[in-house]
N, C-alpha and C. Protein backbone atom coordinates (compact mmCIF):
# COMPACT_ATOMS: atom_id res chain seq x y z
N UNK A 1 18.15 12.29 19.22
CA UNK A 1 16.99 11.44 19.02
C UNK A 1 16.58 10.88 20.37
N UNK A 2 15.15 10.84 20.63
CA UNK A 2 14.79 10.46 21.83
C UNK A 2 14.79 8.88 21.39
N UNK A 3 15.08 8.01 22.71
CA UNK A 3 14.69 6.89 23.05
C UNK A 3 14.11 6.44 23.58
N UNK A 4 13.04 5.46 22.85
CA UNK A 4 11.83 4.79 23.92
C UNK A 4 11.96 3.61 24.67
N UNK A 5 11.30 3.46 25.67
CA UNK A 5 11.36 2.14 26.50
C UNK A 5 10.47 1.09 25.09
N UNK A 6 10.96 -0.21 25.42
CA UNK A 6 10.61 -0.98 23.88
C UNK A 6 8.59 -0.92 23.92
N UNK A 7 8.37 -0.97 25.31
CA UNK A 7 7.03 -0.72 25.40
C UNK A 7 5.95 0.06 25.62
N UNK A 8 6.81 1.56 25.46
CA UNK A 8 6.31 3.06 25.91
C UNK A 8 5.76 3.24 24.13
N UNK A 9 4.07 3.66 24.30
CA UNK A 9 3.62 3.79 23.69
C UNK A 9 4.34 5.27 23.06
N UNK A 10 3.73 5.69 21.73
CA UNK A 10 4.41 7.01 20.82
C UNK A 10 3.18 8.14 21.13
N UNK A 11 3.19 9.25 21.89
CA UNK A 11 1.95 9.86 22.13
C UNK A 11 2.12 11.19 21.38
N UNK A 12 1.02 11.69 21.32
CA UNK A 12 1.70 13.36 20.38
C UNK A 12 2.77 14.08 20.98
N UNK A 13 3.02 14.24 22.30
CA UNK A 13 3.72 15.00 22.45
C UNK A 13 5.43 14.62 21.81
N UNK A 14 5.31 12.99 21.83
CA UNK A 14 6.50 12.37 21.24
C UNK A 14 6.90 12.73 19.47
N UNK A 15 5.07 13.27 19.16
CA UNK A 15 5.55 13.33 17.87
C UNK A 15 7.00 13.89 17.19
N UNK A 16 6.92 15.13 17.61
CA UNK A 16 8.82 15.90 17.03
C UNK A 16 9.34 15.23 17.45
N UNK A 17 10.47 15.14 17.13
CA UNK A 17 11.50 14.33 17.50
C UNK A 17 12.99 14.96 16.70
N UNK A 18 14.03 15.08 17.39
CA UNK A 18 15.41 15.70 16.52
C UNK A 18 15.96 14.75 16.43
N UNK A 19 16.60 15.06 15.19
CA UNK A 19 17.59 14.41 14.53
C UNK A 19 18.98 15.05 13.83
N UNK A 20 19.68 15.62 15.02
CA UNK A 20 20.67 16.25 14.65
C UNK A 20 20.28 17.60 14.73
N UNK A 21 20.22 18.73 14.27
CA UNK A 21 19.96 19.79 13.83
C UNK A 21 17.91 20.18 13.04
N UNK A 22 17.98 18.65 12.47
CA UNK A 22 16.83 18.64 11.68
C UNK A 22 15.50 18.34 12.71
N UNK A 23 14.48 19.16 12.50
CA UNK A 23 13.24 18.80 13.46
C UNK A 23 12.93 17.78 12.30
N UNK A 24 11.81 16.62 12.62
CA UNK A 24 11.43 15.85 11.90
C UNK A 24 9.82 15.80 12.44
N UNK A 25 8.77 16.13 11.62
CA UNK A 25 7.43 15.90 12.26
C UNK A 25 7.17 14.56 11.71
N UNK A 26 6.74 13.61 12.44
CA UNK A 26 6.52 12.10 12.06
C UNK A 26 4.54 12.12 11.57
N UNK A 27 4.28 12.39 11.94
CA UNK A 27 3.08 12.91 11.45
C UNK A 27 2.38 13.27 10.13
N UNK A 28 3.52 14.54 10.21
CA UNK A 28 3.99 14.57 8.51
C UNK A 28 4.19 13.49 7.44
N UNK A 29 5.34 12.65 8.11
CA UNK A 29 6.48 11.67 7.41
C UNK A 29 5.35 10.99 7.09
N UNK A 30 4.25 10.22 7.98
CA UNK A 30 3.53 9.51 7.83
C UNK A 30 2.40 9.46 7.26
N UNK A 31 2.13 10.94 6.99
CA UNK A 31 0.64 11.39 5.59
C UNK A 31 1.61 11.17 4.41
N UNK A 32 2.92 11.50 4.05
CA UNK A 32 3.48 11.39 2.83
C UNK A 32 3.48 9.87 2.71
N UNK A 33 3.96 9.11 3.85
CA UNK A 33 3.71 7.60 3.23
C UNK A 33 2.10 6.43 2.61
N UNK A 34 1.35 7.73 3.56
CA UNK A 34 -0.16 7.09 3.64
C UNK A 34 -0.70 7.50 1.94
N UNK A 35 -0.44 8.92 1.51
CA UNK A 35 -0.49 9.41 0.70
C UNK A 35 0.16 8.50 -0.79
N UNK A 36 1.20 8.24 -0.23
CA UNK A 36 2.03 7.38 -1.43
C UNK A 36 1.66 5.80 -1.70
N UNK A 37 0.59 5.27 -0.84
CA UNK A 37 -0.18 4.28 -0.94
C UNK A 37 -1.54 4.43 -0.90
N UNK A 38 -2.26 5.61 -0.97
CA UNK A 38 -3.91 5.83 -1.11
C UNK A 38 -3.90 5.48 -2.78
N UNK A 39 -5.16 5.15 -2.64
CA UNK A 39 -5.63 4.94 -3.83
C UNK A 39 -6.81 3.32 -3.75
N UNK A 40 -7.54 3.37 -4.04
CA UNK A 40 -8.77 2.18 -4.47
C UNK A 40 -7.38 1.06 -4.50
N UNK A 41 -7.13 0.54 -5.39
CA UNK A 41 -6.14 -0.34 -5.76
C UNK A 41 -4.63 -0.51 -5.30
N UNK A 42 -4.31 0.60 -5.19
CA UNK A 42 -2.70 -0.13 -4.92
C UNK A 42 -2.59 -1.07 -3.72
N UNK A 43 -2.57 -0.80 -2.79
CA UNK A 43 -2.39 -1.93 -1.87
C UNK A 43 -2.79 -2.95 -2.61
N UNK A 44 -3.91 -3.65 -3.21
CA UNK A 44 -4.34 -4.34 -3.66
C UNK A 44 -2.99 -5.10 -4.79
N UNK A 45 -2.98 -4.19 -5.51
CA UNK A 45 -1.88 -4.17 -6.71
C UNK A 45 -0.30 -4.50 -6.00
N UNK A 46 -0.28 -4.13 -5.25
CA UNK A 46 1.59 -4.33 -3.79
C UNK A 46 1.42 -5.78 -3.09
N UNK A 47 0.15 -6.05 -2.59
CA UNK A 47 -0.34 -7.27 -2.27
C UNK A 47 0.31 -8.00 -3.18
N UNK A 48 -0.42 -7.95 -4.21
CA UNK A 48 0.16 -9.27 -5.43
C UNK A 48 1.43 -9.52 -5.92
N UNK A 49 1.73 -8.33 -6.17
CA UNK A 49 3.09 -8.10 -6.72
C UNK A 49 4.00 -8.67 -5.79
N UNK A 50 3.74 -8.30 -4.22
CA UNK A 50 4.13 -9.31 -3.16
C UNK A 50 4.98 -10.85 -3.10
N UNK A 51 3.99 -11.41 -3.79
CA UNK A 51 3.97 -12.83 -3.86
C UNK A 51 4.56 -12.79 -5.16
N UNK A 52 4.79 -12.11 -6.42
CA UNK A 52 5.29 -12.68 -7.37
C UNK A 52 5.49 -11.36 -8.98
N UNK A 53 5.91 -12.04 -10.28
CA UNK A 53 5.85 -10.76 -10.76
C UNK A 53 4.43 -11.19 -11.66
N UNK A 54 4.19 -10.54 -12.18
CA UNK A 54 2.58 -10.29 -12.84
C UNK A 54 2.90 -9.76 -14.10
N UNK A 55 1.72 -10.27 -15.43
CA UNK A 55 1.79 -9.89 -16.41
C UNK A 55 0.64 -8.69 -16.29
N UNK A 56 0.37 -7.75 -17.27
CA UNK A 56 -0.55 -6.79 -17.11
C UNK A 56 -1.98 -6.75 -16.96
N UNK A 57 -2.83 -8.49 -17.96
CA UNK A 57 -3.36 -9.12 -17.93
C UNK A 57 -3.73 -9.92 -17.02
N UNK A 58 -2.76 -10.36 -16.39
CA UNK A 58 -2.71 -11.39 -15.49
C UNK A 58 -3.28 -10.42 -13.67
N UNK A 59 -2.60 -9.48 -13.86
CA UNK A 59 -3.12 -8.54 -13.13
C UNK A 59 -4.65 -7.99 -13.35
N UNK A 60 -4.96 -7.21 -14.35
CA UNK A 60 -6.49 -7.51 -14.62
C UNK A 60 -7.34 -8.41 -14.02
N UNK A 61 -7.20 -9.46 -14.53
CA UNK A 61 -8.01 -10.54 -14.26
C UNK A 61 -7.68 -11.16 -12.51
N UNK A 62 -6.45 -10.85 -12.03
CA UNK A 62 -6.62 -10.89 -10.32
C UNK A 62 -7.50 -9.75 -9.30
N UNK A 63 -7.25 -8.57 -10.17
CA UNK A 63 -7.99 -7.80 -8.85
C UNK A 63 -10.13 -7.59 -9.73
N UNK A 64 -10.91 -8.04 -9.71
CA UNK A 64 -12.01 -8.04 -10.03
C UNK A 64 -12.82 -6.34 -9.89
N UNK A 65 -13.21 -6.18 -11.03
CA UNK A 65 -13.67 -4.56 -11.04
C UNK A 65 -13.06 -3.79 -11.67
N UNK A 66 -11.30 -3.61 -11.65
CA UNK A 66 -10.60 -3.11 -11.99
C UNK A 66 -10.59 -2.21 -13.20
N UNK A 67 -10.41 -1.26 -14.17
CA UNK A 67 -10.86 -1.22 -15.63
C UNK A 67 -8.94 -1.60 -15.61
N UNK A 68 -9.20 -1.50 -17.27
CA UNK A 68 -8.03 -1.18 -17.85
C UNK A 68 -7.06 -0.08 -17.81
N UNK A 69 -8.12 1.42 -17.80
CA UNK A 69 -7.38 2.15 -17.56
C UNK A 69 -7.13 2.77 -16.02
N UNK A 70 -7.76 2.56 -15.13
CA UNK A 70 -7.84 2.39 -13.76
C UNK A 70 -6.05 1.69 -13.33
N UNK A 71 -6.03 0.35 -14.50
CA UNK A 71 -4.56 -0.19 -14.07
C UNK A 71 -4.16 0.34 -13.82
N UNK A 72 -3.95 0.79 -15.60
CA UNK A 72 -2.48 1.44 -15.65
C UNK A 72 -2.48 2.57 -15.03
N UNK A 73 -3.42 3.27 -15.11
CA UNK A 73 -2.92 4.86 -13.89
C UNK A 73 -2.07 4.29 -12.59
N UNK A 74 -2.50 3.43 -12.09
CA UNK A 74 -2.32 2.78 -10.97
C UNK A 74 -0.84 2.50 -10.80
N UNK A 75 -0.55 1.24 -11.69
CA UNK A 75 0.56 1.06 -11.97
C UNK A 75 1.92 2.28 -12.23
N UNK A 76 1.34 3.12 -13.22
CA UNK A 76 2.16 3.79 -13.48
C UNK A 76 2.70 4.97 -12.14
N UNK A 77 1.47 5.39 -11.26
CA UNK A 77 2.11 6.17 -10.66
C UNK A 77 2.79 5.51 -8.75
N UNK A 78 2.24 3.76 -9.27
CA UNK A 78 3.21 3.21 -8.72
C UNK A 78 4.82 2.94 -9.03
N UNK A 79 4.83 3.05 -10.48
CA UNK A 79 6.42 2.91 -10.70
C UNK A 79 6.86 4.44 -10.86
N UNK A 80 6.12 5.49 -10.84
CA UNK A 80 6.54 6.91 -10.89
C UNK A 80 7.19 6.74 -9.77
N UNK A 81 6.58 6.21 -8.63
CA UNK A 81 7.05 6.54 -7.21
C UNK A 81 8.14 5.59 -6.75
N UNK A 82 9.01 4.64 -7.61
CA UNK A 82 9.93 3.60 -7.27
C UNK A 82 9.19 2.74 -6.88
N UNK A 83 7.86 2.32 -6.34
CA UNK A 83 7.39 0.84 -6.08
C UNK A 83 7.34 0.17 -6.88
N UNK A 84 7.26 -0.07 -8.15
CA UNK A 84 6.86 -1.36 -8.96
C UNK A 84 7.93 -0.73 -10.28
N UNK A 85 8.42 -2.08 -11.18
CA UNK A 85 8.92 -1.52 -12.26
C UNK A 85 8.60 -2.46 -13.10
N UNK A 86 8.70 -1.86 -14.56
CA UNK A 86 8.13 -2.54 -15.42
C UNK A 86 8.81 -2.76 -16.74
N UNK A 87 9.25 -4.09 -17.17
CA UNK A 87 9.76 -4.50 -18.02
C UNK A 87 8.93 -4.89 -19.33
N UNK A 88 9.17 -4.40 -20.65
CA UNK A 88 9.10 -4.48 -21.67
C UNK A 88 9.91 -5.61 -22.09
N UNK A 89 9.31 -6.27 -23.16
CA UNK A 89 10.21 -6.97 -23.83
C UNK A 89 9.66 -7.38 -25.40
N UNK A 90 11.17 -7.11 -26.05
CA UNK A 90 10.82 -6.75 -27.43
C UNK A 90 10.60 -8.49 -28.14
N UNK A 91 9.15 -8.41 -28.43
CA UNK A 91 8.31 -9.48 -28.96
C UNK A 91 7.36 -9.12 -29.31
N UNK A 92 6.77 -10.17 -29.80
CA UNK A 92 4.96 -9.78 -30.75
C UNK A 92 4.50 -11.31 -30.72
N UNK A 93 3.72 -10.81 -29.69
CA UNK A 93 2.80 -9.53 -29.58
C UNK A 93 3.84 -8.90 -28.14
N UNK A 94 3.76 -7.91 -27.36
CA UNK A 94 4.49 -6.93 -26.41
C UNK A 94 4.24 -7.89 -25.03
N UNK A 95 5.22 -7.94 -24.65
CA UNK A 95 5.44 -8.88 -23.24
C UNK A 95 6.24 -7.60 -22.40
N UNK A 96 4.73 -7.60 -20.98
CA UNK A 96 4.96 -6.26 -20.33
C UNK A 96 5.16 -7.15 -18.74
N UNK A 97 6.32 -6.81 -18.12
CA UNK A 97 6.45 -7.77 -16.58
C UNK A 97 6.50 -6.41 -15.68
N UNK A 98 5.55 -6.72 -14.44
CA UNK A 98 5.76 -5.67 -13.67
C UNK A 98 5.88 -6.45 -12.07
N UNK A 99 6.72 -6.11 -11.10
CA UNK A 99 7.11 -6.60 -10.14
C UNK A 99 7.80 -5.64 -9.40
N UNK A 100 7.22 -5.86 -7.98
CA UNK A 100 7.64 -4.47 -6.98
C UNK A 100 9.27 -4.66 -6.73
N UNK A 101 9.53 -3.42 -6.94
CA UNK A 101 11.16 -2.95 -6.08
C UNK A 101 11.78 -3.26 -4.95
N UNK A 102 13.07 -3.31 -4.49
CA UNK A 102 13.40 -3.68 -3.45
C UNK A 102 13.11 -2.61 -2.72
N UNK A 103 13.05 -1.27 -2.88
CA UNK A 103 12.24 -0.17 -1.74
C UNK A 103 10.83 -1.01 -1.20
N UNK A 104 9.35 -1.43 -2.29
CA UNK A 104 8.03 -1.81 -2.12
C UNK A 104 8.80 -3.52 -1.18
N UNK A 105 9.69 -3.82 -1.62
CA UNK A 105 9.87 -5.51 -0.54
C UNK A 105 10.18 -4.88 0.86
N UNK A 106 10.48 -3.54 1.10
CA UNK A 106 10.64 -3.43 2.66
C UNK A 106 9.17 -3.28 3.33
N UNK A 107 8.40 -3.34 2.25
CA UNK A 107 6.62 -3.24 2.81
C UNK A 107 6.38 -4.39 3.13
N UNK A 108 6.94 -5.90 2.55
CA UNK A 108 6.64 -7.21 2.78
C UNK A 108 6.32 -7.45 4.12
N UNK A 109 7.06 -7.01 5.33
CA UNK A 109 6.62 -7.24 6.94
C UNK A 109 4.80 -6.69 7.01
N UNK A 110 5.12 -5.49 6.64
CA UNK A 110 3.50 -5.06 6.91
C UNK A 110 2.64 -5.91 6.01
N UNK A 111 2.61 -5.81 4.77
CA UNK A 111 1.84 -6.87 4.30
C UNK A 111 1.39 -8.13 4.59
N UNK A 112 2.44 -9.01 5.17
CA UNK A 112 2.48 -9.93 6.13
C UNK A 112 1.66 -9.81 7.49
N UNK A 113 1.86 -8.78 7.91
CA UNK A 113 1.31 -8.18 9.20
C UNK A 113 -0.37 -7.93 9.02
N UNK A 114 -0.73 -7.66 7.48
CA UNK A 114 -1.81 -7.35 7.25
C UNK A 114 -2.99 -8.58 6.97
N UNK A 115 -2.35 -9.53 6.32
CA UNK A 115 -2.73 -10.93 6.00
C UNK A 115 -2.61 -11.74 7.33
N UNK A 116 -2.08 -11.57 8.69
CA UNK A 116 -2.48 -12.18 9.92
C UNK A 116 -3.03 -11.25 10.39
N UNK A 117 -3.49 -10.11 10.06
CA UNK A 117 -4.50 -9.37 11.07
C UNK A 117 -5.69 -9.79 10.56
N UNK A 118 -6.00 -9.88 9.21
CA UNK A 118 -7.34 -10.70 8.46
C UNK A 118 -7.73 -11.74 8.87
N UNK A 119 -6.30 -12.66 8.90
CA UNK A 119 -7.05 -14.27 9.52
C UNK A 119 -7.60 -14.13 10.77
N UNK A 120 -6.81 -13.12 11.26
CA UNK A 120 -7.39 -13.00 13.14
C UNK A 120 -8.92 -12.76 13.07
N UNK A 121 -8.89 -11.19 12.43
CA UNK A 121 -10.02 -10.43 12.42
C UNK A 121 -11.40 -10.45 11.18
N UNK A 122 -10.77 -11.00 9.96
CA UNK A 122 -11.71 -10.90 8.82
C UNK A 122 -13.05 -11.15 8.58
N UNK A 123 -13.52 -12.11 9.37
CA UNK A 123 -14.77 -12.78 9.81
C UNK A 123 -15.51 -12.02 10.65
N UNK A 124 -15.08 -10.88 11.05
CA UNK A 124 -15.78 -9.74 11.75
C UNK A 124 -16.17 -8.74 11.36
N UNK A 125 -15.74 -8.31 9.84
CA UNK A 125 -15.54 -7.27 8.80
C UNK A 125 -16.80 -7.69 8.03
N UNK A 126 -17.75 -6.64 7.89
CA UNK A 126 -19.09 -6.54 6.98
C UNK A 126 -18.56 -7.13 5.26
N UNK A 127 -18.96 -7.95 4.83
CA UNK A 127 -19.29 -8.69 3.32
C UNK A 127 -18.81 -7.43 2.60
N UNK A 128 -19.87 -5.89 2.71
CA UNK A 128 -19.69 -5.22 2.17
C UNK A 128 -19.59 -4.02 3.54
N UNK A 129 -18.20 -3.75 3.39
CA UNK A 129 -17.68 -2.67 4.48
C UNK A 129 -18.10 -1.32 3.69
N UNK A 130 -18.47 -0.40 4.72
CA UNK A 130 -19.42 0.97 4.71
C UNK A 130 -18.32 1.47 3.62
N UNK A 131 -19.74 2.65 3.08
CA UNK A 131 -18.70 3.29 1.87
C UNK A 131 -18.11 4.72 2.87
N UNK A 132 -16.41 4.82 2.07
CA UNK A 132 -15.62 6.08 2.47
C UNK A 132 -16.32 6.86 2.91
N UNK A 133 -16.00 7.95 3.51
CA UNK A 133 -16.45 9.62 3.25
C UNK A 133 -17.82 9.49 3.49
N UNK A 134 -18.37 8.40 4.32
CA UNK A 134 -19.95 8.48 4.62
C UNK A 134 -20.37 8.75 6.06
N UNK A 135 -21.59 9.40 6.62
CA UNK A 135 -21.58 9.09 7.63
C UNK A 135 -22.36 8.06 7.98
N UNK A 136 -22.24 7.01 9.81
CA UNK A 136 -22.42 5.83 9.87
C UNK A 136 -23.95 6.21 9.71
N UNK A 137 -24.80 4.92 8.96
CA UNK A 137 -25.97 5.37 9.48
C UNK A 137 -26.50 4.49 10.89
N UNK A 138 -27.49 5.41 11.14
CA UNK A 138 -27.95 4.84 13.16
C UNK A 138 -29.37 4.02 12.74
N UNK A 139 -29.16 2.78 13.44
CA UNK A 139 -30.56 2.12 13.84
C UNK A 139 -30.99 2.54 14.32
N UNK A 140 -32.60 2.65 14.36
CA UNK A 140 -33.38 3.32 15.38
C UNK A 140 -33.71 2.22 16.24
């Protein structure tokens, strides 16, 4: 494994990197993680869960827009993936608790990291930030 000076930036050529026998493309590593948090909502949904555990409802009514079934897709292929798990409990009417994993609490730094990059920066960010997959449009 190569070692960096604590302040030597990571450039492509750094990308490979060995680890024993194993090549490792970080590049890679890092679309599977980006990949395992895309989606409209989840961050949104990891955010909260963040701070506490959430009823299913209670969730609804925090992220605004959301549908119902939008959640649960959400949810679910957040706990498919070990981030969030979800407790049942046998009552009536159905008491559903969902609260992220100790894998999703090693995200807590970045999340953290993400909520002081907002206070820094948020006030600079358009009301309504440009839609995805668009191109910018030009003032004349």
């Amino acid at each position: 494994m190569k070692i960096r000076k604590k302040d030597e930036l990571m450039t492509p050529s750094m990308e490979n990197q060995t680890n024993g026998d194993k090549q490792i493309n970080m590049h890679d590593e890092m679309r599977r993680a980006f990949a395992l948090l895309s989606g409209k909502w989840k961050l949104e949904i990891m955010w909260l869960l963040n701070q506490r555990m959430y009823r299913f409802g209670e969730l609804r009514k925090a992220i605004p827009g959301i549908t119902q079934h939008m959640l649960t897709a959400q949810l679910r292929e957040l706990e498919s993936d070990g981030l969030v798990s979800r407790t049942v409990y046998a009552e009536v009417p159905p008491r559903v608790e969902y609260e992220i994993t100790q894998k999703a609490r090693g995200l807590g730094p970045t999340m953290e990291a993400l909520t002081a990059w907002w206070n820094e920066y948020g006030r600079t960010v358009p009301t309504k930030p440009a839609g995805r997959g668009r191109k910018a449009s030009r003032t004349p």
